[in-house]
Protein backbone atom coordinates (compact mmCIF):
# COMPACT_ATOMS: atom_id res chain seq x y z
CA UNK A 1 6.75 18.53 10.18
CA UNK A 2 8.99 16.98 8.15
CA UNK A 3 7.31 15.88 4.26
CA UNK A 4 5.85 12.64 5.02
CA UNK A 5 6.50 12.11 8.63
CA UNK A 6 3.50 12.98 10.88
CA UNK A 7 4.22 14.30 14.85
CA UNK A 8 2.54 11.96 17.03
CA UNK A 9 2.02 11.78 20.80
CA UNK A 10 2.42 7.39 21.75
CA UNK A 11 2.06 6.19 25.20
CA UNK A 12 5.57 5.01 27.33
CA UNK A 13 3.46 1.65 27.03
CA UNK A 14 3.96 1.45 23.41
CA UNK A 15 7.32 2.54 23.06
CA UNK A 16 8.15 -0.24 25.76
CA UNK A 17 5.47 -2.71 24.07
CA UNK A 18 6.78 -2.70 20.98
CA UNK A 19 10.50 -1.11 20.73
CA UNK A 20 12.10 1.94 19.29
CA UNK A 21 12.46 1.06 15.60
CA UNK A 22 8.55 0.46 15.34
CA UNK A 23 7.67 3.61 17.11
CA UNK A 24 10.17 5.45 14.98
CA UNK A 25 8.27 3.99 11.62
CA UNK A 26 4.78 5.25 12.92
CA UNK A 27 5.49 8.63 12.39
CA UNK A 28 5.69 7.63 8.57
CA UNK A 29 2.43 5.14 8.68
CA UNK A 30 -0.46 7.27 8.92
CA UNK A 31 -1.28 10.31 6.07
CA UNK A 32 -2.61 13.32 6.61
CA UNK A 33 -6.02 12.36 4.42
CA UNK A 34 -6.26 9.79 6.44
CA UNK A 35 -9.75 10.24 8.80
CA UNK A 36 -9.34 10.76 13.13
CA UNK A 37 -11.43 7.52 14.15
CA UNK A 38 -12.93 9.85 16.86
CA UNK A 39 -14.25 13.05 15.11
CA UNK A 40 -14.63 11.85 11.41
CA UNK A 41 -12.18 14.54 10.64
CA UNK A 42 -9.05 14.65 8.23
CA UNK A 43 -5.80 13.45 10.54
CA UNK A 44 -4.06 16.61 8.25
CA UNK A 45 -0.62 17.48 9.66
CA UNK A 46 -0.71 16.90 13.34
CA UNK A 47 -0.33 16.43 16.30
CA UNK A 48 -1.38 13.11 16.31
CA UNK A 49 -1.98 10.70 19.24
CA UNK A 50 -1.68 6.39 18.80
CA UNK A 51 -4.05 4.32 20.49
CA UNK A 52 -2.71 0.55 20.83
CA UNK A 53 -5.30 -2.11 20.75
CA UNK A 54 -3.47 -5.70 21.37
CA UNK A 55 -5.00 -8.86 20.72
CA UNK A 56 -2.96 -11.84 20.89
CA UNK A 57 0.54 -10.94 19.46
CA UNK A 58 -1.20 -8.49 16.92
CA UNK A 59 -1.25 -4.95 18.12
CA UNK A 60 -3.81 -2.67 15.90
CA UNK A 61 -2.59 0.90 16.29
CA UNK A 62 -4.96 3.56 15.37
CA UNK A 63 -4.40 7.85 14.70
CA UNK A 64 -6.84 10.50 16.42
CA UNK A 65 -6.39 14.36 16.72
CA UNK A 66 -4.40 14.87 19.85
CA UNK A 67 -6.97 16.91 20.95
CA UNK A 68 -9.84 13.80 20.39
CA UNK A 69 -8.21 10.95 22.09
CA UNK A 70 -5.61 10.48 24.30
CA UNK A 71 -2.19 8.16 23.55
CA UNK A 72 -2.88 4.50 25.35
CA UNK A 73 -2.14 0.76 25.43
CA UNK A 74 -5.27 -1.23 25.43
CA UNK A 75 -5.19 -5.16 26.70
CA UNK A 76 -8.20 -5.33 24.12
CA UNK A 77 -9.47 -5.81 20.40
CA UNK A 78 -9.85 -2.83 18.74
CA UNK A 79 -13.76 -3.23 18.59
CA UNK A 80 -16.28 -0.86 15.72
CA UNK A 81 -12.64 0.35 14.54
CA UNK A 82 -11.92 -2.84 12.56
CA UNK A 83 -14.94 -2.05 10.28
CA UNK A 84 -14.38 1.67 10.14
CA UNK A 85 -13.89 2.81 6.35
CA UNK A 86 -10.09 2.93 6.06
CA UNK A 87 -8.75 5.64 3.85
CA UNK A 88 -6.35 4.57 1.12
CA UNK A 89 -4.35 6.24 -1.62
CA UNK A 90 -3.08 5.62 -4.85
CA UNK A 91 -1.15 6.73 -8.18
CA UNK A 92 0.10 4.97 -11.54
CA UNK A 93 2.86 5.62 -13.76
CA UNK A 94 5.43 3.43 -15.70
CA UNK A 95 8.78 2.22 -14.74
CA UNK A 96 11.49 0.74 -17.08
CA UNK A 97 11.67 -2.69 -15.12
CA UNK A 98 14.01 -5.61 -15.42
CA UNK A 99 12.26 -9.18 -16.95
CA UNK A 100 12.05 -11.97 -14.77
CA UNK A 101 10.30 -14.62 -16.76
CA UNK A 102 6.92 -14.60 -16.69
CA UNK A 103 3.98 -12.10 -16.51
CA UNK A 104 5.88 -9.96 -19.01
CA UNK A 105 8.27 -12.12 -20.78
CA UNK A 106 6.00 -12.53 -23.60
CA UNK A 107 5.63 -9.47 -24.52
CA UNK A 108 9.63 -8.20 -25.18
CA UNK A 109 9.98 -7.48 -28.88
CA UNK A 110 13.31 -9.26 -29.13
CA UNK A 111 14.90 -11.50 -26.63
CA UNK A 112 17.87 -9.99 -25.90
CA UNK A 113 15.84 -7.05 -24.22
CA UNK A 114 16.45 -6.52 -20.36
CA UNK A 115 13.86 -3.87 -19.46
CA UNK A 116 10.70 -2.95 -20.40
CA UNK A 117 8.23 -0.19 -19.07
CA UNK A 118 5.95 -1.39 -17.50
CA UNK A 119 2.64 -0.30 -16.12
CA UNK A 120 2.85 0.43 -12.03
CA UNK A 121 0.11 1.32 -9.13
CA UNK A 122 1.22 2.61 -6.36
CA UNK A 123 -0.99 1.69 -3.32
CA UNK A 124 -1.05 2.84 0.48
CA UNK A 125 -3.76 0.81 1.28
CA UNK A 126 -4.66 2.44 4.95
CA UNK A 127 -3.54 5.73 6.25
CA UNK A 128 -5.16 5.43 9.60
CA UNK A 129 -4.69 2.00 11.10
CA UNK A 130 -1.49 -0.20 11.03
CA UNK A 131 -0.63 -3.28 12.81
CA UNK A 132 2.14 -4.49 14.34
CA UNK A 133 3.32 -8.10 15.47
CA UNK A 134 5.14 -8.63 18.66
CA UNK A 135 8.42 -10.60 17.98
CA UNK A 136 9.29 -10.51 21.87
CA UNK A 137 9.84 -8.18 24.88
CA UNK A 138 10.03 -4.59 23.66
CA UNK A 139 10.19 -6.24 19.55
CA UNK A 140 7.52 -6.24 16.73
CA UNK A 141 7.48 -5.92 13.17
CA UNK A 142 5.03 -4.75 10.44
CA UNK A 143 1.85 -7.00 10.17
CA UNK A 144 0.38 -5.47 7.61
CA UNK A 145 3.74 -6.13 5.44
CA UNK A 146 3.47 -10.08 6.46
CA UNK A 147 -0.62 -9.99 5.64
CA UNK A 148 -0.14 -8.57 2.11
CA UNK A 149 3.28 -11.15 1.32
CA UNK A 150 1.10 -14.23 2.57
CA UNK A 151 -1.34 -13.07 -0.35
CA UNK A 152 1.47 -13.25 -2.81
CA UNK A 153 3.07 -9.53 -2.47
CA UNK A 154 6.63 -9.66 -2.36
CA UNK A 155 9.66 -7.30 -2.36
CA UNK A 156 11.63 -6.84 -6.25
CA UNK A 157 14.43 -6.15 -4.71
CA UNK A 158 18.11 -4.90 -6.04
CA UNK A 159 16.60 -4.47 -9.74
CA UNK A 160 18.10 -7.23 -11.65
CA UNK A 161 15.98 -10.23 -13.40
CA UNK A 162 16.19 -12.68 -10.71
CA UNK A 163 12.94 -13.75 -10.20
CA UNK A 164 9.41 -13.16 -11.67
CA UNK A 165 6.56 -11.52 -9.50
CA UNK A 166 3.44 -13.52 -8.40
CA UNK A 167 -0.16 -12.60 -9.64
CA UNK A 168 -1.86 -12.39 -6.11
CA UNK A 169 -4.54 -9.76 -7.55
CA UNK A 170 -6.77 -8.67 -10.59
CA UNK A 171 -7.53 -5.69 -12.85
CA UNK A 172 -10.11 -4.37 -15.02
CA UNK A 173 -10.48 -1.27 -17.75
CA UNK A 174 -13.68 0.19 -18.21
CA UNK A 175 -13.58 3.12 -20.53
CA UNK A 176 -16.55 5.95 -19.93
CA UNK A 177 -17.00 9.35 -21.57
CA UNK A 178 -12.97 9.05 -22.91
CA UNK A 179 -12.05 8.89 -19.37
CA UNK A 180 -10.50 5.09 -18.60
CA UNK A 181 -10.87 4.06 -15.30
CA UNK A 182 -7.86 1.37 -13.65
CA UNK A 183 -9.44 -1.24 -10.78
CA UNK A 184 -7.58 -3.77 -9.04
CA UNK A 185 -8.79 -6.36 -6.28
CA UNK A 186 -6.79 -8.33 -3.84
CA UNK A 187 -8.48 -10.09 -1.21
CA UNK A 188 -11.40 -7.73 -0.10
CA UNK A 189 -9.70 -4.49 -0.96
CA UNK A 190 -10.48 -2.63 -3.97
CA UNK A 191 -8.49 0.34 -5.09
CA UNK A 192 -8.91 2.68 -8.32
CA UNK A 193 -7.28 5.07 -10.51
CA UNK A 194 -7.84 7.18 -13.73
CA UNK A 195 -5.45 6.25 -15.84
CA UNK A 196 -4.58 8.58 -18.69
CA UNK A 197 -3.22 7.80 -21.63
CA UNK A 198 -0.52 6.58 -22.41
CA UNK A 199 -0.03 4.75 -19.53
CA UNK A 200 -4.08 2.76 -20.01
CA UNK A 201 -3.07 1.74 -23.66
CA UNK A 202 0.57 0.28 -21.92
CA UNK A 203 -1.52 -1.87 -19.30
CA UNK A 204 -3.74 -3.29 -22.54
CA UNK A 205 -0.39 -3.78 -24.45
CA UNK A 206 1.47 -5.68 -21.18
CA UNK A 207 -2.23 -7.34 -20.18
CA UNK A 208 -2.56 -6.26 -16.66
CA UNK A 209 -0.66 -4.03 -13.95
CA UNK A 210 2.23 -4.25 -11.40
CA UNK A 211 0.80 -3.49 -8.02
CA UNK A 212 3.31 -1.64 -5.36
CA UNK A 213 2.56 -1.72 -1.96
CA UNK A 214 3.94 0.60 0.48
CA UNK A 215 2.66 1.24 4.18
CA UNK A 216 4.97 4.40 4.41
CA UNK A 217 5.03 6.51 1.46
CA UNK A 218 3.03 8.59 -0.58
CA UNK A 219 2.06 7.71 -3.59
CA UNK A 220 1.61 10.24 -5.52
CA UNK A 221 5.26 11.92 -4.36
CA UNK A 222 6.51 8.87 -5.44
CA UNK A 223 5.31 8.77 -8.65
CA UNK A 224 6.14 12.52 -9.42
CA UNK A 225 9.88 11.35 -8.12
CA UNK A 226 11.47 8.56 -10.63
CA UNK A 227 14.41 8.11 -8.89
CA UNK A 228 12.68 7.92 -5.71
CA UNK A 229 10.39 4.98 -7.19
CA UNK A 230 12.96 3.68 -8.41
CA UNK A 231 15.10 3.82 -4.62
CA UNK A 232 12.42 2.31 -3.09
CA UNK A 233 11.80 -0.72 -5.40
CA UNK A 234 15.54 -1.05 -5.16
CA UNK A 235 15.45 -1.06 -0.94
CA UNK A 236 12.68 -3.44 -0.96
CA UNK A 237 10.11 -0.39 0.41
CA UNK A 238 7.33 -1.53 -2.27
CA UNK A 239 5.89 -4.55 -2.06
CA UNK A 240 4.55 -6.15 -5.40
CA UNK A 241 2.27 -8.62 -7.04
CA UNK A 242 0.85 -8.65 -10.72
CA UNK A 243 -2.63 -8.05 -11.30
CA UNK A 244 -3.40 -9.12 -14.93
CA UNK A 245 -6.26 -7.88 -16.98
CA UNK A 246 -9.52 -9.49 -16.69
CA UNK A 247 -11.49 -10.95 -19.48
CA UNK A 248 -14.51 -9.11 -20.97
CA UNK A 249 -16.81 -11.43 -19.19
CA UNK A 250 -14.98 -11.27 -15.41
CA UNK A 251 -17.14 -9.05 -13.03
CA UNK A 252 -15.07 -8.53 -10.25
CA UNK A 253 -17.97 -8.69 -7.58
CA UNK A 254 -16.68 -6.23 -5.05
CA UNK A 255 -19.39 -4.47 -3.54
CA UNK A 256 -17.55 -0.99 -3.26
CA UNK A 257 -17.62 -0.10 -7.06
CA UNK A 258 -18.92 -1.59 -10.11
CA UNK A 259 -15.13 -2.95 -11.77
């Protein structure tokens, strides 16, 4: 198996449902920590098979062991597996990014500076489920891509200071036994980091976080790889929104984990 890319068994349906460049992308959308939604049991490193649930022109594809379900196209919702507990993944580190007006404008030290570093986590928010919407006979693209940009995400692409990034999501610090713990909300999910230092006293200096989205990627390989963040912001791979920090008094009321 190539790094990253997982070897899955999908149905001639599929492949005819939705096209060849979306069946080439699912080898890269489910992780190996992700869980089989048959056994319980870590996906790991394969073989996988895809189980296609369509509803409408929204097709929920799911990962199993090969050996715990077989590869199919279903003419039906996807049923108990929409409120299965999705696995998720995340990382932070700091990029030297270009300023585009406002969150971070405020806090350059002299005007004439084009890039700060700012504080970045690095989200995969499901590794077992992805959905895909059907564009027309044998077409689709990535629904979970359009879900997450209608809530403000948005691609930074080549990295110049064109245009500023929304704040579709919120953060909060909490500090316990001199270990800081990073949460962000947006929408209903909730995702969480430690964040060492130096990186939690640069989110308190830039108030808040730059969230990157990515349905294909590791986090964590992408933060030990610069240049490789830095590629993928570039190719539009990460989507982004701003999650600033939240006041003292903010609870953010997600039932998960206390923020």
């Amino acid at each position: 198996m190539v790094a990253g890319v997982m070897v899955l068994d999908i149905a001639g349906r599929i492949r005819a449902e939705l096209g060849g460049p979306t069946v080439t992308a699912l080898a890269r959308r489910f992780g190996p920590d992700g869980r089989c939604l048959t056994c319980g049991g870590r996906l790991g490193a394969g073989p996988l098979s895809v189980r296609a649930y369509r509803d409408g022109d929204t097709v929920t594809l799911i990962a199993h062991h090969a050996g715990c379900a077989a590869s199919a196209w279903l003419d039906v919702g996807p049923g108990t597996a929409a409120s299965w507990p999705q696995t998720w993944s995340a990382a932070i580190t700091s990029a030297p990014l270009p300023v585009a007006g406002r969150p971070w404008r405020r806090w350059l030290p002299r005007p004439a500076a084009r890039e700060q570093a700012i504080p970045v986590l690095l989200v995969r928010p499901c590794q077992e489920v992805t959905r895909a919407r059907q564009t027309g006979a044998g077409e689709a693209v990535n629904a979970d891509l359009e879900a997450y940009a209608a809530l403000g995400f948005t691609d930074l692409g080549p990295l110049t200071p064109r245009r500023p990034v929304a704040a579709a999501a919120r953060a909060w610090i909490r500090a316990r036994a001199g270990e800081v713990s990073l949460s962000v909300t947006v929408g209903d999910s909730l995702w969480y980091v430690t964040a060492a230092q130096p990186i939690a006293g640069l989110i308190g200096i830039c108030g808040g976080v730059l969230v990157g989205l990515t349905c294909d990627r590791d986090p964590s390989a992408l933060v030990a790889d610069s240049s490789g963040l830095e590629q993928a912001l570039s190719a539009g791979e990460v989507l982004l929104t701003w999650a600033p920090l939240a006041t003292g008094q903010e609870e953010c009321g997600h039932p998960e984990r206390p923020c």
